[in-house]
N, C-alpha and C. Protein backbone atom coordinates (compact mmCIF):
# COMPACT_ATOMS: atom_id res chain seq x y z
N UNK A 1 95.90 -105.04 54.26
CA UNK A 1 96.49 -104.87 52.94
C UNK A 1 95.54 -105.38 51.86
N UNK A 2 94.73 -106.39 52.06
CA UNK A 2 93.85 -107.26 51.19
C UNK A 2 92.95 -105.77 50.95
N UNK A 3 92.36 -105.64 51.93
CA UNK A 3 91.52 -104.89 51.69
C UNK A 3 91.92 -103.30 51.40
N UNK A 4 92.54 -102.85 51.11
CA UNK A 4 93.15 -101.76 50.25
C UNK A 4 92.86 -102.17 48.73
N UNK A 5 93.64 -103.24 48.58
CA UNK A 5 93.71 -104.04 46.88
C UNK A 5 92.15 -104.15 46.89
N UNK A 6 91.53 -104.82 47.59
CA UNK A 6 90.70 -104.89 46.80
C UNK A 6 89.45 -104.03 47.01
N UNK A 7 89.81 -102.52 47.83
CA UNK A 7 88.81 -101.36 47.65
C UNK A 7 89.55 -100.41 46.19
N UNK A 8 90.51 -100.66 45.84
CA UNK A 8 91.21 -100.19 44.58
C UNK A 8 90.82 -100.41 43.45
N UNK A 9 90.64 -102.14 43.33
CA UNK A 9 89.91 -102.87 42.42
C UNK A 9 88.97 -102.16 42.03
N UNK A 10 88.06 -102.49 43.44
CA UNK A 10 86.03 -101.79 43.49
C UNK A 10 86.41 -100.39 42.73
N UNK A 11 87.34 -99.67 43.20
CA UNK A 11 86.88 -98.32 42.84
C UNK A 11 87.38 -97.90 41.81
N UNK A 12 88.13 -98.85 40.86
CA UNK A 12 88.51 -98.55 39.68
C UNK A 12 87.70 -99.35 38.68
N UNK A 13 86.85 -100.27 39.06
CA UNK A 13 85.24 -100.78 37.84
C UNK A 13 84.19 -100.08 38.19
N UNK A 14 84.41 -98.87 39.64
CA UNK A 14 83.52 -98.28 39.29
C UNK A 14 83.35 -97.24 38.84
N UNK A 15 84.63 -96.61 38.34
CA UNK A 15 84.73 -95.06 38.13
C UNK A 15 84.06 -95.31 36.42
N UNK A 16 83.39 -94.30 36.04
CA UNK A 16 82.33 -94.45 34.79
C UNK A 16 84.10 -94.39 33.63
N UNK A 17 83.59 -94.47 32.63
CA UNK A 17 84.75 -94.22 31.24
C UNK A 17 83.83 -93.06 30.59
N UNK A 18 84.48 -91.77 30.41
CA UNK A 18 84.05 -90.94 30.05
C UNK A 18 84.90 -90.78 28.35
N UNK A 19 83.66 -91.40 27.37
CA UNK A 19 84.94 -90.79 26.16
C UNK A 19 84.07 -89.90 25.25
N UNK A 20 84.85 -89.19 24.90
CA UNK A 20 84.62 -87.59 24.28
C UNK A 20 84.55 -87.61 22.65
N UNK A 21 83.65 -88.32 22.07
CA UNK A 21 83.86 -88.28 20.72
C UNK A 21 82.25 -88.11 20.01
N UNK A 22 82.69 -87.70 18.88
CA UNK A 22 81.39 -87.22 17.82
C UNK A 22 81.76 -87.40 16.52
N UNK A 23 80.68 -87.34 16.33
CA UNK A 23 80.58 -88.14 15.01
C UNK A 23 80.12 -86.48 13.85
N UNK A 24 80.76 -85.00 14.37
CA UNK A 24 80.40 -83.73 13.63
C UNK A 24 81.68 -83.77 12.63
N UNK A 25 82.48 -84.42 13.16
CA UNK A 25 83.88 -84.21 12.31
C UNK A 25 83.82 -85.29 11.24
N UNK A 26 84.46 -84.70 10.33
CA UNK A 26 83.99 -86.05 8.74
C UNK A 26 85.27 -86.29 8.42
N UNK A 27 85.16 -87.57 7.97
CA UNK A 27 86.68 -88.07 7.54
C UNK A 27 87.38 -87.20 6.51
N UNK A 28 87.31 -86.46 5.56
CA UNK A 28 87.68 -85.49 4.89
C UNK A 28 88.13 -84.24 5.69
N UNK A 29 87.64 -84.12 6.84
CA UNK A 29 88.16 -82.96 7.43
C UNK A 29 89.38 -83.12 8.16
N UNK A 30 89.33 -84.74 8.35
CA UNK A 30 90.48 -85.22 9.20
C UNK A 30 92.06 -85.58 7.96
N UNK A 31 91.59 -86.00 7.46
CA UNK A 31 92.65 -85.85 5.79
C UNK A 31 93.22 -84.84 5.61
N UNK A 32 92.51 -83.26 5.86
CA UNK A 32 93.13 -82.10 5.14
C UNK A 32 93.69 -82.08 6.12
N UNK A 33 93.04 -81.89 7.63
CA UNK A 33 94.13 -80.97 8.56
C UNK A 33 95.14 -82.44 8.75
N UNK A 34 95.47 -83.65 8.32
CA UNK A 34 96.58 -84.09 8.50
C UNK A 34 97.30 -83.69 7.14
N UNK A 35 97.23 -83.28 6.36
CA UNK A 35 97.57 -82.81 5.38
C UNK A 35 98.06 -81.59 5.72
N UNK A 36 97.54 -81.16 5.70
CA UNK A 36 98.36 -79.67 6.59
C UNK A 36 99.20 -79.58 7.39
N UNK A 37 98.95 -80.40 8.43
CA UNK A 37 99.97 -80.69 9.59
C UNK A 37 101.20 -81.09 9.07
N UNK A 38 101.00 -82.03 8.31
CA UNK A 38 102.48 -82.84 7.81
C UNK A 38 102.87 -82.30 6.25
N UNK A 39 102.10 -81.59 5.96
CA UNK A 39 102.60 -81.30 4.68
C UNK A 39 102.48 -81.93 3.48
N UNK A 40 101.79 -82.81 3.20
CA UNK A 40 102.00 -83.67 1.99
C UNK A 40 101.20 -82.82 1.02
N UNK A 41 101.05 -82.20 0.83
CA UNK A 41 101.01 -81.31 -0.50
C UNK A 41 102.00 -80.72 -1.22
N UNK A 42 103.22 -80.51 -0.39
CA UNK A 42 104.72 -80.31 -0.91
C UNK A 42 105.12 -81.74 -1.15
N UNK A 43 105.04 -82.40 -0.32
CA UNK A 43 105.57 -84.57 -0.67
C UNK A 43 104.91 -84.49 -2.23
N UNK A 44 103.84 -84.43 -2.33
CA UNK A 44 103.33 -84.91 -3.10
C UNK A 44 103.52 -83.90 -4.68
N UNK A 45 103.58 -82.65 -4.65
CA UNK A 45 104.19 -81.84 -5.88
C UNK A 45 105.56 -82.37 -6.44
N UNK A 46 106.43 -82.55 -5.22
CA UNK A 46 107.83 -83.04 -5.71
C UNK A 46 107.53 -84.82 -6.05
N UNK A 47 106.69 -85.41 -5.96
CA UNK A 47 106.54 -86.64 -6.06
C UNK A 47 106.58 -86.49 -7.82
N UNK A 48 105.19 -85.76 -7.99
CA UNK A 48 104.57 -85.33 -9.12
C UNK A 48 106.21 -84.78 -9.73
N UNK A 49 107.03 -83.58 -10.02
CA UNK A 49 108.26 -83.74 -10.42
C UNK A 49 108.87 -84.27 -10.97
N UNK A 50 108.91 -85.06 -9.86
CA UNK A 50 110.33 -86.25 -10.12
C UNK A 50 109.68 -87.74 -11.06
N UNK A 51 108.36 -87.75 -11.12
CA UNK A 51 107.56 -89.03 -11.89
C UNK A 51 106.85 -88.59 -13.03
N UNK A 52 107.13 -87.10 -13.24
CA UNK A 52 105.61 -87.03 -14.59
C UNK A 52 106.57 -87.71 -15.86
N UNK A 53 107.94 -87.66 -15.69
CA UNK A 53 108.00 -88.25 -17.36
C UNK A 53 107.67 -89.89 -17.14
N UNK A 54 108.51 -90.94 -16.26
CA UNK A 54 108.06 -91.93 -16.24
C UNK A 54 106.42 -92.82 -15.86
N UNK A 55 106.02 -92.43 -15.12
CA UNK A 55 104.82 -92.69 -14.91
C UNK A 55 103.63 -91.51 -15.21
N UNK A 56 103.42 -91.24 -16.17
CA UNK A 56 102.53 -90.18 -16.61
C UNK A 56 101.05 -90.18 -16.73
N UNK A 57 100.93 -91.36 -16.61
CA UNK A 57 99.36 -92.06 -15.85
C UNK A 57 98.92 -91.69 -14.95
N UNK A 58 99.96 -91.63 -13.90
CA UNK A 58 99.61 -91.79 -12.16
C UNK A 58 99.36 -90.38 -11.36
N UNK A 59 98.65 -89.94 -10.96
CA UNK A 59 98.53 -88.42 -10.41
C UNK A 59 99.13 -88.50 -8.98
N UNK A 60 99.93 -88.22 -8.17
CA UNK A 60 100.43 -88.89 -7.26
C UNK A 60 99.68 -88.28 -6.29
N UNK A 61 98.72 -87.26 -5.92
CA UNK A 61 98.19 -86.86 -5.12
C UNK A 61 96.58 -87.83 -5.10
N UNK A 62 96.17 -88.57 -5.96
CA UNK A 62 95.18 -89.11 -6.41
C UNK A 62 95.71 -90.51 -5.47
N UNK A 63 97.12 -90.98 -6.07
CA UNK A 63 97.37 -92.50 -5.36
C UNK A 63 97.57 -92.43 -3.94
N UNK A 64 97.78 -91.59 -3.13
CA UNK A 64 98.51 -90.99 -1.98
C UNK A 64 97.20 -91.10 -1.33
N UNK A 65 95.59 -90.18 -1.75
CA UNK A 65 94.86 -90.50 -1.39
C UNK A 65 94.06 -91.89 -1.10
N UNK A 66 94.18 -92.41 -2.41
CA UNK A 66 93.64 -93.76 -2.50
C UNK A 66 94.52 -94.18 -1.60
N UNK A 67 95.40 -94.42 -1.54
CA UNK A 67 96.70 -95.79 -0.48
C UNK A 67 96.11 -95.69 0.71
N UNK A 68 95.59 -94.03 1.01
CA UNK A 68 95.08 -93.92 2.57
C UNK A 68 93.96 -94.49 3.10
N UNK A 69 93.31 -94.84 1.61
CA UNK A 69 91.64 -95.02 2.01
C UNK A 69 91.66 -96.30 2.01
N UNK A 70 92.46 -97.01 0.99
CA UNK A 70 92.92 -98.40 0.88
C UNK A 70 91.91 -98.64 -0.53
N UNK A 71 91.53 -97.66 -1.24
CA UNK A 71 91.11 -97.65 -2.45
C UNK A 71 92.29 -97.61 -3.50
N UNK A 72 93.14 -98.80 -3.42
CA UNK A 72 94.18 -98.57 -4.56
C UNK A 72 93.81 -99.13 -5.83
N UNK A 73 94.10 -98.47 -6.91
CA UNK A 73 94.08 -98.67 -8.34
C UNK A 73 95.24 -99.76 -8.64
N UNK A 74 95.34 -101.14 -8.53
CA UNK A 74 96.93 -101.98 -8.52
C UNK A 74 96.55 -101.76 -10.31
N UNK A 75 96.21 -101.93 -11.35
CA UNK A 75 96.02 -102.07 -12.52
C UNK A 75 96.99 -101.00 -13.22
N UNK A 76 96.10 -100.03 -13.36
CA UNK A 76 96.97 -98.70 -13.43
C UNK A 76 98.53 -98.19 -13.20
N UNK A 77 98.65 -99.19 -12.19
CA UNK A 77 99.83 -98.35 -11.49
C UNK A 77 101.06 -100.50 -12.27
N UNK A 78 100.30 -101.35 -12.59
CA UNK A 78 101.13 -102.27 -12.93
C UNK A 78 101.46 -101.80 -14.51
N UNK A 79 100.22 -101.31 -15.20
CA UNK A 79 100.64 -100.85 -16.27
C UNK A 79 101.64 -99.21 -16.51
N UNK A 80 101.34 -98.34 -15.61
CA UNK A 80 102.33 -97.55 -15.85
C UNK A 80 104.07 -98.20 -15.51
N UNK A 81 104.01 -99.41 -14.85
CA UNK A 81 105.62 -100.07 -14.44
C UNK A 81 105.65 -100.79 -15.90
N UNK A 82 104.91 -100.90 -16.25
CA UNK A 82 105.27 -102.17 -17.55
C UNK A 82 105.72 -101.01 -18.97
N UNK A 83 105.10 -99.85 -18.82
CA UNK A 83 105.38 -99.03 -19.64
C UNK A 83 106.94 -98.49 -19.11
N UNK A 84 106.85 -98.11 -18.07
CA UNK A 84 108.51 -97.59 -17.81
C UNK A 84 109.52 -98.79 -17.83
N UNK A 85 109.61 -99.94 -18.02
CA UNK A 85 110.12 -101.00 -18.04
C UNK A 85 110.22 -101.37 -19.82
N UNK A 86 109.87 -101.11 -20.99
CA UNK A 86 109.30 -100.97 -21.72
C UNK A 86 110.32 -100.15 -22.40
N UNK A 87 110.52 -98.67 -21.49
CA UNK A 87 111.17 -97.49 -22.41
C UNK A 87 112.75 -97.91 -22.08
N UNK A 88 112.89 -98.41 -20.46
CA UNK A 88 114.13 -98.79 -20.20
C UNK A 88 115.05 -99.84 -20.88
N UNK A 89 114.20 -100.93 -21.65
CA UNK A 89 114.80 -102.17 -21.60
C UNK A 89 114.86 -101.28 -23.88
N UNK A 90 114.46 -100.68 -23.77
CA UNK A 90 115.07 -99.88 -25.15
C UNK A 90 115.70 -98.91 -25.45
């Protein structure tokens, strides 16, 4: 029995790791077709919709990108709240 386990062991550090990746595909290509896949070009029109009167600063397909890249604008987006906070509290 020992030696079962531990020809299992052997023959599973020795089987190679075969991984299948390249570096032809660019991060932009991987953005659209998840974009496509899931749709956020419709998310993001009705986003646009439902926010152009209050936040009229913010392009929501612009922040959607940035959030992904982790390039967020926090400035921009504190002053468009201070402006809609602003129209509300009058």
């Amino acid at each position: 029995m020992k030696k079962i386990i531990l020809f299992t062991i052997f023959f599973i550090l020795i089987i190679p790791n075969c991984i299948l990746a390249s570096d032809e595909i660019s991060t932009d290509d991987i953005m659209n077709s998840q974009q496509e896949s899931l749709d956020i070009n419709s998310f993001v029109k009705e986003a646009d919709k439902y926010t152009k009167d209050v936040y009229e600063d913010i392009d929501m397909g612009e922040l959607f990108s940035s959030a992904i890249t982790g390039n967020i604008d926090n400035e921009s987006i504190i002053k468009s709240l201070i402006r809609a906070l602003r129209r509300r509290s009058i």
